[in-house]
Protein backbone atom coordinates (compact mmCIF):
# COMPACT_ATOMS: atom_id res chain seq x y z
CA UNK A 1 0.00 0.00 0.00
CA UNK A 2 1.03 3.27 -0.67
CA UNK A 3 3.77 5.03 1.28
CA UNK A 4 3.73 8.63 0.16
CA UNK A 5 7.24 11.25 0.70
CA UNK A 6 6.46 14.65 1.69
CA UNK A 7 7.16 15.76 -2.30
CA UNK A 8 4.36 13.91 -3.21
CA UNK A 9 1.92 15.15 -0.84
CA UNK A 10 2.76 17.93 -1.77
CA UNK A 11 1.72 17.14 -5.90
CA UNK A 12 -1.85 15.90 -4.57
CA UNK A 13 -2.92 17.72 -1.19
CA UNK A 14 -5.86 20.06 -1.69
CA UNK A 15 -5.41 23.27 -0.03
CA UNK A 16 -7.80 26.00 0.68
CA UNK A 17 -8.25 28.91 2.29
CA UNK A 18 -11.46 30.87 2.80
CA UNK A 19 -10.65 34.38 3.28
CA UNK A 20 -12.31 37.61 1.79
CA UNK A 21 -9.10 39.38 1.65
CA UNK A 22 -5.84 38.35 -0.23
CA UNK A 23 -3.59 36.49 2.10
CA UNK A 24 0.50 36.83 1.06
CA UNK A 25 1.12 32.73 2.34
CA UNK A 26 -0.28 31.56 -0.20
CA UNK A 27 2.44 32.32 -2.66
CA UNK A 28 4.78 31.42 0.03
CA UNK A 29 3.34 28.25 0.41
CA UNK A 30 3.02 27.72 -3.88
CA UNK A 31 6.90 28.59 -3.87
CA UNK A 32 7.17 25.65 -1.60
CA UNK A 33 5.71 23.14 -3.86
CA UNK A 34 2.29 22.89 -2.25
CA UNK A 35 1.06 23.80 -5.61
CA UNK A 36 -2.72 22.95 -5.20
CA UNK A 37 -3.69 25.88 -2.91
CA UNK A 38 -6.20 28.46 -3.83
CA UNK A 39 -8.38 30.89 -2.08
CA UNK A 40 -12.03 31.67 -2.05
CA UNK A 41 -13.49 34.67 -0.76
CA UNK A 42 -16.64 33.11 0.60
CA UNK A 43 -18.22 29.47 0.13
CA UNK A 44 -21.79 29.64 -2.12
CA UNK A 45 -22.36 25.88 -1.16
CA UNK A 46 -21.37 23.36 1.58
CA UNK A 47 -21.17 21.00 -1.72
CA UNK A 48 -19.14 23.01 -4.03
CA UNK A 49 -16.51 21.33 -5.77
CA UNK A 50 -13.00 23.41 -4.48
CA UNK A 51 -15.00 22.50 -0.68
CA UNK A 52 -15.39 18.93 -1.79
CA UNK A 53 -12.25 17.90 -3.22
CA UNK A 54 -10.26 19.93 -0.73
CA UNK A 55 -7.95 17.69 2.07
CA UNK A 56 -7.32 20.84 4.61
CA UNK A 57 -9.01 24.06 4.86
CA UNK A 58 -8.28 26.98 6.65
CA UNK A 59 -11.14 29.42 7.55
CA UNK A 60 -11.20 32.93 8.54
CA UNK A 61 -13.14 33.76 11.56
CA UNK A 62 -14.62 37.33 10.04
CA UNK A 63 -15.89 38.03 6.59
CA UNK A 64 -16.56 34.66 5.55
CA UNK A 65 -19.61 32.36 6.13
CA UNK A 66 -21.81 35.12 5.25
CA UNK A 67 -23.52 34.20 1.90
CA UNK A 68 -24.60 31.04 3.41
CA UNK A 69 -26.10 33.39 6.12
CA UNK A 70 -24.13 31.78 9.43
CA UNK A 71 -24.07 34.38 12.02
CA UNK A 72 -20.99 33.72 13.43
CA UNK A 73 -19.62 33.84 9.98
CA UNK A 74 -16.39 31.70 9.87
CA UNK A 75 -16.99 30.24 13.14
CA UNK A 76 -20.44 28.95 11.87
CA UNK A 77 -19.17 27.66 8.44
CA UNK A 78 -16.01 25.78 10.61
CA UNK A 79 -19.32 24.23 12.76
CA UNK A 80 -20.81 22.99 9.20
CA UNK A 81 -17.83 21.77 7.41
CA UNK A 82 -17.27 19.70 10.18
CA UNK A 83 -20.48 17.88 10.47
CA UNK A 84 -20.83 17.41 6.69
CA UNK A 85 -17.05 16.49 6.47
CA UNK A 86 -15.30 15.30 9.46
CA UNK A 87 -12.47 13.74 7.67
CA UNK A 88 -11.48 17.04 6.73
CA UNK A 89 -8.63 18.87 8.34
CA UNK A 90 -9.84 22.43 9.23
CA UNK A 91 -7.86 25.34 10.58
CA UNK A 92 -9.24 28.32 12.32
CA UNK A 93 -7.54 30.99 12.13
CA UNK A 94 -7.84 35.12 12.20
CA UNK A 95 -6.15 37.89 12.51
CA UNK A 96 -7.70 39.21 15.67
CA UNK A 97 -8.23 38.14 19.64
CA UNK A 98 -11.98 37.95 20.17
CA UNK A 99 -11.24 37.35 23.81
CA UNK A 100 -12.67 34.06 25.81
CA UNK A 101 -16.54 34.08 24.41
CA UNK A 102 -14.95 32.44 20.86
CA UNK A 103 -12.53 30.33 22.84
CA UNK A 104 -15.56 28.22 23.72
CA UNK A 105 -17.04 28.70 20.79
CA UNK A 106 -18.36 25.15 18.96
CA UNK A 107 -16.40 26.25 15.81
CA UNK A 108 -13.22 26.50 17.93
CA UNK A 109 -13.55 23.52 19.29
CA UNK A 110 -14.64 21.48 16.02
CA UNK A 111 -10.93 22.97 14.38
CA UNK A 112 -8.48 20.82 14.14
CA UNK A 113 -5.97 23.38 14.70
CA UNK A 114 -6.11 27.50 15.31
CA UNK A 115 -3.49 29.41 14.07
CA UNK A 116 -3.16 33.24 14.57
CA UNK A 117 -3.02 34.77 10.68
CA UNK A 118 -0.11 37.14 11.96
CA UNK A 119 1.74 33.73 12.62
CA UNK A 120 5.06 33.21 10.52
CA UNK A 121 4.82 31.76 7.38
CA UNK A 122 7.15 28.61 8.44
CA UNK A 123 4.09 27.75 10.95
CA UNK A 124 1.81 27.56 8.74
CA UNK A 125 4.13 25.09 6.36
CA UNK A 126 5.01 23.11 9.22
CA UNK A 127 1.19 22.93 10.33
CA UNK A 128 0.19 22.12 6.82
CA UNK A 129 3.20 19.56 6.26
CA UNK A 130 1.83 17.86 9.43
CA UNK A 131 -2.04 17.51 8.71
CA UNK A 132 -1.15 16.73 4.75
CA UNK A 133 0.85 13.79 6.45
CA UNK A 134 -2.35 12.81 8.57
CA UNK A 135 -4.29 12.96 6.02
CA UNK A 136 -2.19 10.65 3.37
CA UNK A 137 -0.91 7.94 6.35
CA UNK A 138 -2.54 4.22 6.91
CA UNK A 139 -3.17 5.20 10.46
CA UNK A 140 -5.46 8.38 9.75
CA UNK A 141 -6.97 5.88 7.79
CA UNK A 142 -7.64 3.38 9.50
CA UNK A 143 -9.07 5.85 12.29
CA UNK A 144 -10.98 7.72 9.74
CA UNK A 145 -12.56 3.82 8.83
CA UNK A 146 -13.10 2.82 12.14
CA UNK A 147 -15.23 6.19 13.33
CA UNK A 148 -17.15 5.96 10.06
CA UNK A 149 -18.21 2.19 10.80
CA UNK A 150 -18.87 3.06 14.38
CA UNK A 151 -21.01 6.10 13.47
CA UNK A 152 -22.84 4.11 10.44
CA UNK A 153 -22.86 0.55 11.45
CA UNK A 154 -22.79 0.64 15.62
CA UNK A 155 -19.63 -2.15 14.63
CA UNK A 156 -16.19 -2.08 15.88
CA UNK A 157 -13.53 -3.28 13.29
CA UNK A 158 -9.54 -3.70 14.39
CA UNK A 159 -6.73 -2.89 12.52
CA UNK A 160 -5.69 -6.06 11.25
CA UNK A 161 -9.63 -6.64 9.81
CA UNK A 162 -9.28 -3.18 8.20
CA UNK A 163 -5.53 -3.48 6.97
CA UNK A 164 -6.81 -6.67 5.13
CA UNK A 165 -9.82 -5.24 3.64
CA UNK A 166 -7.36 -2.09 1.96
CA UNK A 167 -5.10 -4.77 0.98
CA UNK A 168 -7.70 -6.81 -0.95
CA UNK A 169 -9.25 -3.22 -2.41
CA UNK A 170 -5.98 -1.91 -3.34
CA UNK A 171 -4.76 -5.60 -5.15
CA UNK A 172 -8.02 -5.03 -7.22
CA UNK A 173 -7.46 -1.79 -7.87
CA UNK A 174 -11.37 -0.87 -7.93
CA UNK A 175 -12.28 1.81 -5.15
CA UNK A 176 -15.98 1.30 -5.98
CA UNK A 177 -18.53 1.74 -3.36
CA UNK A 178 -19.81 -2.01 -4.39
CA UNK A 179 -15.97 -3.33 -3.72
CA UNK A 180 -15.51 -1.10 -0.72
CA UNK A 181 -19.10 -2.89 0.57
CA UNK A 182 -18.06 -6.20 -0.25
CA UNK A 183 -14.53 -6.07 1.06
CA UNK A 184 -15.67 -4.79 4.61
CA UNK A 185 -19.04 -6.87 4.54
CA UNK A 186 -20.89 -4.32 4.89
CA UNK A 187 -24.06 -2.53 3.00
CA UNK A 188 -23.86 0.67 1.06
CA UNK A 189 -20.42 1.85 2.51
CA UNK A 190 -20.46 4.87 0.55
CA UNK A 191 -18.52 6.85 3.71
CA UNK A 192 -15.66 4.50 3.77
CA UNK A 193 -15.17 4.65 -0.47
CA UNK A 194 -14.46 8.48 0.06
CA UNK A 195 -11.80 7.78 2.58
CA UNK A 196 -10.22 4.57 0.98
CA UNK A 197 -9.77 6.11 -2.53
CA UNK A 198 -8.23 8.91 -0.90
CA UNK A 199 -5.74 6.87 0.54
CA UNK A 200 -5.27 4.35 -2.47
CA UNK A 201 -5.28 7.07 -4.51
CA UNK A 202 -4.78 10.49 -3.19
CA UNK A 203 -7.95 11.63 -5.22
């Protein structure tokens, strides 16, 4: 199965940041081969293809969320990202200190990371060089696999079970939701195909 050097993460990770103003890292982090990273100044739909296919995003706090009316703007947005894609890796970040009432904030606390946007550029590479690792390693995974079939089945796979099921998937090379289903023995595991092609794949 695949074991993937940072240089190659770096030619399929997804990047993007959702910020209404222009945000010099970016070309920092392009320079640095993470060539897939784009902006967008607001997100139209929870379903829209650069939110889909993306592997990490990082979301403002302020001036974004707003055209899918969430009152907390970015804060709201991190809450629904989240719950429509917890495999996701999101950042939080901004370039103010709303004080302890956002601290406890659900949007906080769903981040996977927060990360002050006056922070130097070599944090966010190393932060994004870390969760682009999560995101491409057999353990993430495996994790990712085992909350899906907990949340969707109320079944506990181990490792070894799962290990063998990739194994079989990625020998056949079909990343179907049919051969996903059949290697795990399970119905309609449309979750799990998301989160095994990415793997198998990086798409």
């Amino acid at each position: 199965m695949p074991e993937r050097d940072v240089d190659e993460i770096k030619g399929i990770c997804k990047i993007v940041f959702i910020d209404d103003k222009a945000f010099p890292v970016m070309d920092i982090l392009k320079k640095a081969g993470w060539l897939n990273t784009r902006r967008l100044l607001d997100v139209t739909s929870l379903d829209q293809a650069e939110v889909k296919e993306a592997h990490i995003l990082f979301v403002d706090i302020q001036g974004v969320g707003r055209k899918l009316k969430f009152k907390e703007e970015g804060l709201g947005l991190i809450v629904a990202l989240k719950e429509k894609y917890p495999s996701k890796k999101v950042v939080a970040y901004s370039s103010e200190d709303h004080g302890q009432v956002q601290a406890f904030h659900a949007g906080i606390n769903l981040a996977d990371y927060r990360l002050s946007k006056n922070a130097d550029p070599y944090e966010f590479q190393f932060l994004i060089e870390r969760l682009a690792k999560e995101a491409f390693s057999l353990n993430e995974c495996i994790d990712r696999i085992k909350q899906e079939i907990l949340k969707q089945y109320g079944s506990s796979y181990d490792t070894t079970q799962i290990v063998k099921a990739l194994e079989k998937i990625n020998a056949r090379k079909d990343y179907s939701v049919e051969s996903v289903s059949k290697s795990f023995g399970l119905q309609n595991a449309g979750s799990l195909a998301s989160v095994v092609q990415l793997f198998l794949t990086g798409s």
